[in-house]
Protein backbone atom coordinates (compact mmCIF):
# COMPACT_ATOMS: atom_id res chain seq x y z
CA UNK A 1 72.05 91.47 93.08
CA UNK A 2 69.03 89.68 93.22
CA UNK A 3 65.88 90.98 95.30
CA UNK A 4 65.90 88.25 97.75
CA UNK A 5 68.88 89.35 98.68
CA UNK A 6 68.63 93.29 98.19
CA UNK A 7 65.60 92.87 101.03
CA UNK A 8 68.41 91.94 103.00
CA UNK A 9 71.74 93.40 102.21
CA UNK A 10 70.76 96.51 100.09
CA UNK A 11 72.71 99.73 101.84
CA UNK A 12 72.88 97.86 105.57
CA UNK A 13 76.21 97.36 106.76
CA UNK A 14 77.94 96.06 110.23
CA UNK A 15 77.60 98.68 112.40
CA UNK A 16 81.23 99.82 112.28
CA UNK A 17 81.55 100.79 115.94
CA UNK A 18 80.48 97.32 117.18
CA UNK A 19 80.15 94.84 114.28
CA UNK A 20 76.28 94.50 115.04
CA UNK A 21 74.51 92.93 111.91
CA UNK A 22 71.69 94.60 112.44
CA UNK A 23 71.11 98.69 112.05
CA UNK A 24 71.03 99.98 115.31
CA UNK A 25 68.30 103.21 115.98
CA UNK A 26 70.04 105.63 116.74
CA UNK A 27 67.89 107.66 118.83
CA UNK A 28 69.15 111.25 119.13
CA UNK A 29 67.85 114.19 117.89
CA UNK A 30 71.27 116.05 117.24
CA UNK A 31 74.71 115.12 116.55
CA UNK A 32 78.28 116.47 118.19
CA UNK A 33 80.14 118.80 115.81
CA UNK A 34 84.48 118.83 115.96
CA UNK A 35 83.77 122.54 114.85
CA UNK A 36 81.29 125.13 113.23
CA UNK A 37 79.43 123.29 110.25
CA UNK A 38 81.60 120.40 110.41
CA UNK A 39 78.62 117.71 111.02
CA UNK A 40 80.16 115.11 108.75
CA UNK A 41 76.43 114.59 107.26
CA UNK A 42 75.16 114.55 110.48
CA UNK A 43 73.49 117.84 112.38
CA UNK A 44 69.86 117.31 113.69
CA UNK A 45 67.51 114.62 113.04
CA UNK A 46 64.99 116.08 110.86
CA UNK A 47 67.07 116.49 108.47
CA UNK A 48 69.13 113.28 108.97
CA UNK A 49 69.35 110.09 111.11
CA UNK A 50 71.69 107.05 110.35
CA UNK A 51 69.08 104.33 110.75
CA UNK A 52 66.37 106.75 108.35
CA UNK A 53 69.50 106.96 106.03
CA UNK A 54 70.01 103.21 105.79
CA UNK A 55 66.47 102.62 105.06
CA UNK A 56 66.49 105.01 102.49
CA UNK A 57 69.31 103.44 100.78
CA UNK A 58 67.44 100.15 101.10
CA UNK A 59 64.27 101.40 99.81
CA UNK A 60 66.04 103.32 96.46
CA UNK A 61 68.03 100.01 95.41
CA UNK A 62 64.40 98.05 95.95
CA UNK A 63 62.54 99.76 93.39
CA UNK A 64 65.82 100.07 91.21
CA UNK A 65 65.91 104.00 92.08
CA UNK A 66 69.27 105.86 93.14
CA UNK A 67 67.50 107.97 96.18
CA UNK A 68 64.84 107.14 98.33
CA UNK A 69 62.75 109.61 100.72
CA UNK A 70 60.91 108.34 104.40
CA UNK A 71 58.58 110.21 105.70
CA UNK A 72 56.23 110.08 108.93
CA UNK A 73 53.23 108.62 107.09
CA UNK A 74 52.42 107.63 103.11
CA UNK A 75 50.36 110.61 103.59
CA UNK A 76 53.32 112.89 104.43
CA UNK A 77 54.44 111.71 101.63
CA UNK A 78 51.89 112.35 99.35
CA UNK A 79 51.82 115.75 100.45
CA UNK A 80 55.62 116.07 100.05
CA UNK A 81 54.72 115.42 95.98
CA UNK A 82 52.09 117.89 95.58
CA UNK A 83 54.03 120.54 96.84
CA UNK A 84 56.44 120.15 94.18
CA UNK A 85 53.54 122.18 91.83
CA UNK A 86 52.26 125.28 92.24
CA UNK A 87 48.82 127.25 91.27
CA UNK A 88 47.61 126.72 88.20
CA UNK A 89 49.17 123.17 87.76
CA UNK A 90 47.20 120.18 86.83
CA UNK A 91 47.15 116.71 88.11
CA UNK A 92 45.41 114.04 86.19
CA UNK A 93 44.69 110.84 88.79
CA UNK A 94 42.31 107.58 88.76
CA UNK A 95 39.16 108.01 89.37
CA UNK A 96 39.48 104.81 91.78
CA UNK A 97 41.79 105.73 94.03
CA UNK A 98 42.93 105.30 98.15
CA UNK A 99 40.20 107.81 99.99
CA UNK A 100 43.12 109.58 101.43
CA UNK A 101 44.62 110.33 98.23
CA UNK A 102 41.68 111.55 96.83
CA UNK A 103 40.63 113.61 100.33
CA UNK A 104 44.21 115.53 100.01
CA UNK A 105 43.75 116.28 96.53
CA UNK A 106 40.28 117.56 96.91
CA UNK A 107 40.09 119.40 100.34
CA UNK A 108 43.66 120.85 100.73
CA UNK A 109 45.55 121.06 97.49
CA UNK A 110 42.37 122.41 95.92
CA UNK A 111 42.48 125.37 97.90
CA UNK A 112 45.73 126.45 97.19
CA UNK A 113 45.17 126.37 92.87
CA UNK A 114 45.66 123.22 92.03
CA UNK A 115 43.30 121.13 89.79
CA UNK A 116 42.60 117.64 89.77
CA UNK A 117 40.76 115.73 87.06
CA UNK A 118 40.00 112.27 87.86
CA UNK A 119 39.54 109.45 85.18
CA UNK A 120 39.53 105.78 84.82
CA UNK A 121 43.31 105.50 83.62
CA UNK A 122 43.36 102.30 82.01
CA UNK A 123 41.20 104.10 79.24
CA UNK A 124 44.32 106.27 77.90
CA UNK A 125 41.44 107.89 75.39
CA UNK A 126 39.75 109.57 78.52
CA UNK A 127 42.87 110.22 80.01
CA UNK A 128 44.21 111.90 76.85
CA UNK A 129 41.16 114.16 76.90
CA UNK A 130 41.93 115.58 79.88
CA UNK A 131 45.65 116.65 78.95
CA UNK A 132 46.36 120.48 78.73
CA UNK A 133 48.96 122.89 78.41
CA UNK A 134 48.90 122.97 82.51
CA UNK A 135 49.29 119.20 82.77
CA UNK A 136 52.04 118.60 85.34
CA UNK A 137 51.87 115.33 87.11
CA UNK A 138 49.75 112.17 86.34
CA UNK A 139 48.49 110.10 89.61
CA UNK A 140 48.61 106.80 88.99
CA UNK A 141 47.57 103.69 91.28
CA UNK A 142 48.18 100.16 90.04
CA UNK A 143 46.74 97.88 90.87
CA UNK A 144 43.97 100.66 92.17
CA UNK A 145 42.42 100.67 95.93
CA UNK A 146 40.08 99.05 96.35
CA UNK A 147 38.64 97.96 92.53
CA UNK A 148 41.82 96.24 91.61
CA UNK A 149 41.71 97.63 88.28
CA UNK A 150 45.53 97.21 86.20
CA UNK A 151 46.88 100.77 84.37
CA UNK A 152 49.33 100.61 81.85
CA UNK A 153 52.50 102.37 83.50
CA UNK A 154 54.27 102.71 80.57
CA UNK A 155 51.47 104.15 78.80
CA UNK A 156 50.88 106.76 81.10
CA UNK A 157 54.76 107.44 81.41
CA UNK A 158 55.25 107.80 78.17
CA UNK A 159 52.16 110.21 77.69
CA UNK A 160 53.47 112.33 80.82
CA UNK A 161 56.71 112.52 78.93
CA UNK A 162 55.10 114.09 75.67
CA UNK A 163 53.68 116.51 78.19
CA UNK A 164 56.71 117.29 80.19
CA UNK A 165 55.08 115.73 83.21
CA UNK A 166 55.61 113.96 86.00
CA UNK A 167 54.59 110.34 86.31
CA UNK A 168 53.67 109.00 90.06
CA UNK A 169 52.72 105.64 90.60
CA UNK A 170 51.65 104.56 93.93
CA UNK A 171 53.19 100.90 94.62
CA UNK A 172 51.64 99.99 97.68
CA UNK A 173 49.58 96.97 96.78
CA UNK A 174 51.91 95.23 94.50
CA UNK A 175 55.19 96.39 96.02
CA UNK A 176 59.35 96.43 94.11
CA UNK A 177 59.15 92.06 94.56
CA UNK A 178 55.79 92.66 92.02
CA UNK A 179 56.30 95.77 90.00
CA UNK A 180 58.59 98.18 89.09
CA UNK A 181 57.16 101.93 87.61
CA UNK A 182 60.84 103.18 87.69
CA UNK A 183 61.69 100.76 85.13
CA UNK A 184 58.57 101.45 82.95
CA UNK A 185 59.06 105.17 82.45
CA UNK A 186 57.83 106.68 85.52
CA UNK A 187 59.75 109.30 87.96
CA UNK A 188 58.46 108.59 91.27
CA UNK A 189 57.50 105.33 93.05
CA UNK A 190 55.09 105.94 96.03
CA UNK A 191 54.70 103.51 99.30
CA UNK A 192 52.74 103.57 102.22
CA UNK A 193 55.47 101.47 103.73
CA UNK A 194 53.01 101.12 106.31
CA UNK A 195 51.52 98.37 104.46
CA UNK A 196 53.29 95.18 102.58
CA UNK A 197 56.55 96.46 103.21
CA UNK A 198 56.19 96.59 106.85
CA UNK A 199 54.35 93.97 106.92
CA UNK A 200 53.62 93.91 110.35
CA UNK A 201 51.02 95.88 111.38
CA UNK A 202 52.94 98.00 113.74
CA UNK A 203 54.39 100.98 111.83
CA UNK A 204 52.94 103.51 110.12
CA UNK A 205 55.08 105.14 107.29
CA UNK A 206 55.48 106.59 103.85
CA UNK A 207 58.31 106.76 101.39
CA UNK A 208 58.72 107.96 97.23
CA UNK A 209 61.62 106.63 95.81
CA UNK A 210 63.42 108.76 92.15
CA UNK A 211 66.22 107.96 89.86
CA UNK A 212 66.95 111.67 89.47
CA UNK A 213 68.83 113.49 91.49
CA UNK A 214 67.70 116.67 91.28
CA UNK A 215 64.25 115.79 91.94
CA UNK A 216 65.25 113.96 95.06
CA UNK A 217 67.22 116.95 95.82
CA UNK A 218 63.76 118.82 95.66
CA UNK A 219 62.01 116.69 97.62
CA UNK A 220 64.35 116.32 100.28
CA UNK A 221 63.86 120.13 100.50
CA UNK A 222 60.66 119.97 101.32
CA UNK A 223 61.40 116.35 103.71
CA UNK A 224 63.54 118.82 105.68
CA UNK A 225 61.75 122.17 105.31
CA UNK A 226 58.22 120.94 106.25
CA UNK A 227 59.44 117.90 108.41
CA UNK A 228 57.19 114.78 108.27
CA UNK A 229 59.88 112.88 109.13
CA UNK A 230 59.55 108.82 110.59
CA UNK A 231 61.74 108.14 113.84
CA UNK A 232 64.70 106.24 114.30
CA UNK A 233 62.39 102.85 116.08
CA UNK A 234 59.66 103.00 113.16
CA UNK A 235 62.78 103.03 110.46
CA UNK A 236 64.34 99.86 112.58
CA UNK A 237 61.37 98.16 112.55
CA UNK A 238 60.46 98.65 108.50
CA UNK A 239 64.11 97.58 107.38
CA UNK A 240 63.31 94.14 109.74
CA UNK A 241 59.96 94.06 107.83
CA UNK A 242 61.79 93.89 104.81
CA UNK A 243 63.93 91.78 105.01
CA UNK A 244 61.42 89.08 104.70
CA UNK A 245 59.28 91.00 102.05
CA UNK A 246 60.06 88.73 99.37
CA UNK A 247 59.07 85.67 101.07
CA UNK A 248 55.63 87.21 102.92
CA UNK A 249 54.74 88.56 98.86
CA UNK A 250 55.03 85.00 97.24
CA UNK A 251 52.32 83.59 100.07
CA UNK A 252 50.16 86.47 99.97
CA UNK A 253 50.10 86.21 96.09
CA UNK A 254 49.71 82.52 96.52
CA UNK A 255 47.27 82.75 99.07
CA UNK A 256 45.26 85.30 97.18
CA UNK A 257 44.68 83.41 94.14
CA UNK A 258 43.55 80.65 95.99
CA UNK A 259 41.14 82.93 97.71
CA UNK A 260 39.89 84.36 94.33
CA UNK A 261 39.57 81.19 92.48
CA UNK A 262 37.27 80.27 95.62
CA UNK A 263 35.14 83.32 95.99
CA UNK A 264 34.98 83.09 91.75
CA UNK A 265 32.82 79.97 92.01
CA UNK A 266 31.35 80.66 94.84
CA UNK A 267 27.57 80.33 94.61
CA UNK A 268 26.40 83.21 96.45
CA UNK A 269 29.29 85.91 95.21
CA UNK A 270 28.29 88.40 92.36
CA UNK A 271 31.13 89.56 91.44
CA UNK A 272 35.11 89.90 92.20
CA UNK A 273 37.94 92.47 91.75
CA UNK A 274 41.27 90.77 91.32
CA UNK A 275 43.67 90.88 88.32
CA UNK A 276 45.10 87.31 88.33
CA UNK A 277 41.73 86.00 87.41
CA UNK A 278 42.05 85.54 83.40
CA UNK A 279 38.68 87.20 83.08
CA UNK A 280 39.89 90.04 84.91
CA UNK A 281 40.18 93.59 82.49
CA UNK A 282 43.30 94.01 83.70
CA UNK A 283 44.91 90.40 83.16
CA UNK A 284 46.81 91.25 80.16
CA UNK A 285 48.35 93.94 81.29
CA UNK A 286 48.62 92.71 84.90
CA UNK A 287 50.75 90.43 83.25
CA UNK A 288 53.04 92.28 81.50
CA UNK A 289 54.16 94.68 84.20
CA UNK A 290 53.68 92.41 87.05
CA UNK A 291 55.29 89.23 88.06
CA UNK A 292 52.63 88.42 90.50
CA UNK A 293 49.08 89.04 91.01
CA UNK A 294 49.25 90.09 94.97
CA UNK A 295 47.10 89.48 97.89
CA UNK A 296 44.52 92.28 97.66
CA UNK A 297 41.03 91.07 96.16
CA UNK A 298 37.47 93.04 96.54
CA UNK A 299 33.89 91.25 95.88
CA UNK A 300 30.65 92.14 96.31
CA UNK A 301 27.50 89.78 97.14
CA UNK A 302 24.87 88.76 94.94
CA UNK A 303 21.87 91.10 95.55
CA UNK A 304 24.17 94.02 96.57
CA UNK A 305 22.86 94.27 99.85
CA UNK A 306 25.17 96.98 102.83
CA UNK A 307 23.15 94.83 105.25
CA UNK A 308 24.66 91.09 104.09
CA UNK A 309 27.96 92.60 103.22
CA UNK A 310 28.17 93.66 106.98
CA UNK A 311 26.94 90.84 108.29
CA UNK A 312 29.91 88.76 106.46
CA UNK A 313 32.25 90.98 107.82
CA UNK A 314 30.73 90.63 110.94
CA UNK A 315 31.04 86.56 110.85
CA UNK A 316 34.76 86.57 110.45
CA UNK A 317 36.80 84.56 112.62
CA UNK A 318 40.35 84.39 111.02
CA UNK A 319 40.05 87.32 108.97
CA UNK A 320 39.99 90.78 111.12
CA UNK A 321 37.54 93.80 110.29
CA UNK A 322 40.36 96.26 110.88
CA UNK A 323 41.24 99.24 108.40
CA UNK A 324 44.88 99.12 106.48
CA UNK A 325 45.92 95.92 104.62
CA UNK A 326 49.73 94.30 103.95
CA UNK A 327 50.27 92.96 107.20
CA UNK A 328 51.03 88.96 107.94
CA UNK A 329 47.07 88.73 109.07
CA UNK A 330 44.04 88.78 106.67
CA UNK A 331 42.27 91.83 107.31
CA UNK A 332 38.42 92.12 105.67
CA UNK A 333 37.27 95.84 105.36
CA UNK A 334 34.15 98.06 104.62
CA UNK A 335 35.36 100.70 101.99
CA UNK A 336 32.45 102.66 101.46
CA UNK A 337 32.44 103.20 105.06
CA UNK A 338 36.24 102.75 106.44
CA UNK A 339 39.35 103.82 104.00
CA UNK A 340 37.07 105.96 101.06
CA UNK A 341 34.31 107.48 103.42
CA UNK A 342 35.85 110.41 102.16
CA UNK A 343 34.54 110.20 98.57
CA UNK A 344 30.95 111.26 97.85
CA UNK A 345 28.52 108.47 96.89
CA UNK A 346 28.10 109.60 93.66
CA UNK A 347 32.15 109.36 92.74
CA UNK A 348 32.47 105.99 94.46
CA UNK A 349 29.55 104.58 92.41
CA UNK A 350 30.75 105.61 89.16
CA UNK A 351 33.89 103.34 89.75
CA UNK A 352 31.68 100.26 90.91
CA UNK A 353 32.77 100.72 94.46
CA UNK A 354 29.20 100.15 95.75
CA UNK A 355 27.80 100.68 99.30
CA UNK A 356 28.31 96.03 99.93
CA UNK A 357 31.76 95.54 98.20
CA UNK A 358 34.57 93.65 100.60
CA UNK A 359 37.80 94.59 100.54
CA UNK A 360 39.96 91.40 101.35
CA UNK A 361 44.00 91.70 102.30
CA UNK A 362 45.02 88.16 102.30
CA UNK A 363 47.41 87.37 104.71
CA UNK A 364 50.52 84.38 105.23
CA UNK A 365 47.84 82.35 107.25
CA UNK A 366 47.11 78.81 105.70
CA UNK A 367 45.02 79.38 102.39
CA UNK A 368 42.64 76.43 104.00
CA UNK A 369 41.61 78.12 107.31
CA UNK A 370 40.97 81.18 105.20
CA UNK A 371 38.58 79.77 102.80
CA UNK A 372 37.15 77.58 105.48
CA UNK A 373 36.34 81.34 107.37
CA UNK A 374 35.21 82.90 103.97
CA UNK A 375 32.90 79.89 103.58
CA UNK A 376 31.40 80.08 107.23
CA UNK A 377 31.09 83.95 107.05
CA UNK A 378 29.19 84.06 103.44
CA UNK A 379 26.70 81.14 104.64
């Protein structure tokens, strides 16, 4: 089956009490049993709803898995991950990574034993050097949040495998219509579904997606046991999202190039983050893995200045200061201040993420009244 039709069809059928086409929510939070333990797979809705199930289903055939996981928020499901370590383990993750990721790692997991290095993963010399005997998982983001920078899944999966480690990729920005980490090696596939796969701006929601089952038996362990569970509504309204996910990704990769080939020539812009752009680091291998480039971009200003980069983002009229990115609309956001305030100076400037850089999430909008607001906004 082909993905523009798995968006659609994967795991969904007719409702078979009515014939509906569409999955109805089934909003209950328990379920009638004929007798004592006989639920039929159905008992309380933590640890099982029909319309979360369907999604699920939908989600695993997506990224080419055999299980899929929801939870409440991609941070729930983040969380759900680390808890399959325990003290002692290590985690080796990208040094340019989603604030959130890197806020978990640092101010909870830390506390309870568990040690993160953090290095710039599409050097696998540096991350090599930080392999031990109590290597456990490796954290990877691709393309990474917000400096767009390309790692090598199969490099990394095949390293992790050496080590008897865990690969995790976190798929958010390129999505299963761009890129598929299952099918390079890796074990888990991360989403904040709250993003492209949405795709509307009005869920928030996380999933990881496995081919093995009993590593989705152990994380459904924890789904259940520590219960960051999405409702029935939120799971209605991501498998709608979907089913037009192949369709939104073409024009936000189309209408992202066009952005980046403008901003690339443009007279007053220093530099920009994207890995379609041939003289991008990450264009070769961008290319192999992906089959499109996306619609996330970051650029930063000639002179560097916080106070010009704000007032850009302050000129918008068709892009929307607004934090989170994958929805329909172009969003323009601050990340030094908005989604990685929670990494110290210091880190963030190591990775280039300076104080002025943009963060752009192209949207479906016409690629003309986008450049036209990009062109008003930078003066």
């Amino acid at each position: 089956m082909k993905f523009g039709t798995k968006v659609i069809h994967a795991g969904v059928e007719p409702d078979p009490t009515t014939g509906a086409i569409m999955t109805p929510i089934y909003q209950t939070s328990t379920y009638v049993q004929a007798s004592p333990g006989d639920h039929q797979g159905y008992e309380y809705a933590r640890t099982q709803n029909p319309t979360r199930a369907v999604l699920e289903k939908n989600l695993a055939s997506l990224e080419n898995g055999t299980h899929a996981r929801c939870f409440a928020s991609g941070m729930a499901a983040v969380d759900a991950i680390i808890k399959l370590l325990k003290p002692g383990d290590e985690v080796i993750s990208t040094n340019d990574l989603y604030g959130g990721s890197y806020r978990i790692f640092t101010k909870i997991f830390a506390n309870y034993g568990i040690r993160f290095h953090f290095v710039p993963m599409n050097n696998l010399e540096a991350v090599k050097e930080k392999v031990t005997d109590k290597t456990r998982m490796f954290w990877v983001e691709t393309p990474t949040n917000p400096m767009m920078n390309v790692v090598d899944i199969r490099a990394i999966a095949d390293l992790a495998k050496e080590q008897d480690a865990w690969t995790v990729v976190d798929n958010t920005f390129a999505t299963p219509y761009l890129q598929n980490p299952l099918d390079l090696g890796a074990d888990m596939v991360i989403h904040s579904i709250t993003k492209y796969l949405g795709g509307h701006s009005d869920t928030v929601m996380g999933s990881v997606i496995v081919k093995e089952t009993s590593l989705d038996e152990k994380l459904g362990f924890i789904q259940n046991s520590c219960g960051a569970v999405p409702g029935p509504q939120d799971c209605f309204l991501v498998l709608r999202g979907i089913k037009t996910l192949h369709v939104r990704m073409q024009r936000h990769c189309e209408n992202g190039r066009k952005v980046a080939e403008y901003l690339a020539n443009h007279a007053k812009v220093d530099r920009i983050y994207y890995p379609g752009l041939e003289t991008s680091d990450g264009y070769e291998v961008a290319s192999k893995q992906m089959r499109d480039f996306g619609g996330m971009l970051s650029f930063v200003l000639k002179g560097d200045r916080m106070e010009d980069a704000f007032r850009t983002l302050e000129q918008f009229k068709v892009f929307a200061l607004a934090e989170s990115l994958g929805g329909v609309e172009s969003l323009a956001g601050h990340p030094a201040s908005m989604t990685h305030a929670s990494i110290p100076e210091e880190e963030r400037v190591k990775t280039g993420l300076s104080n002025s850089l943009i963060r752009l999430s192209v949207g479906i909008e016409d690629s003309n009244d986008l450049i036209e607001d990009l062109e008003q906004a930078i003066g």
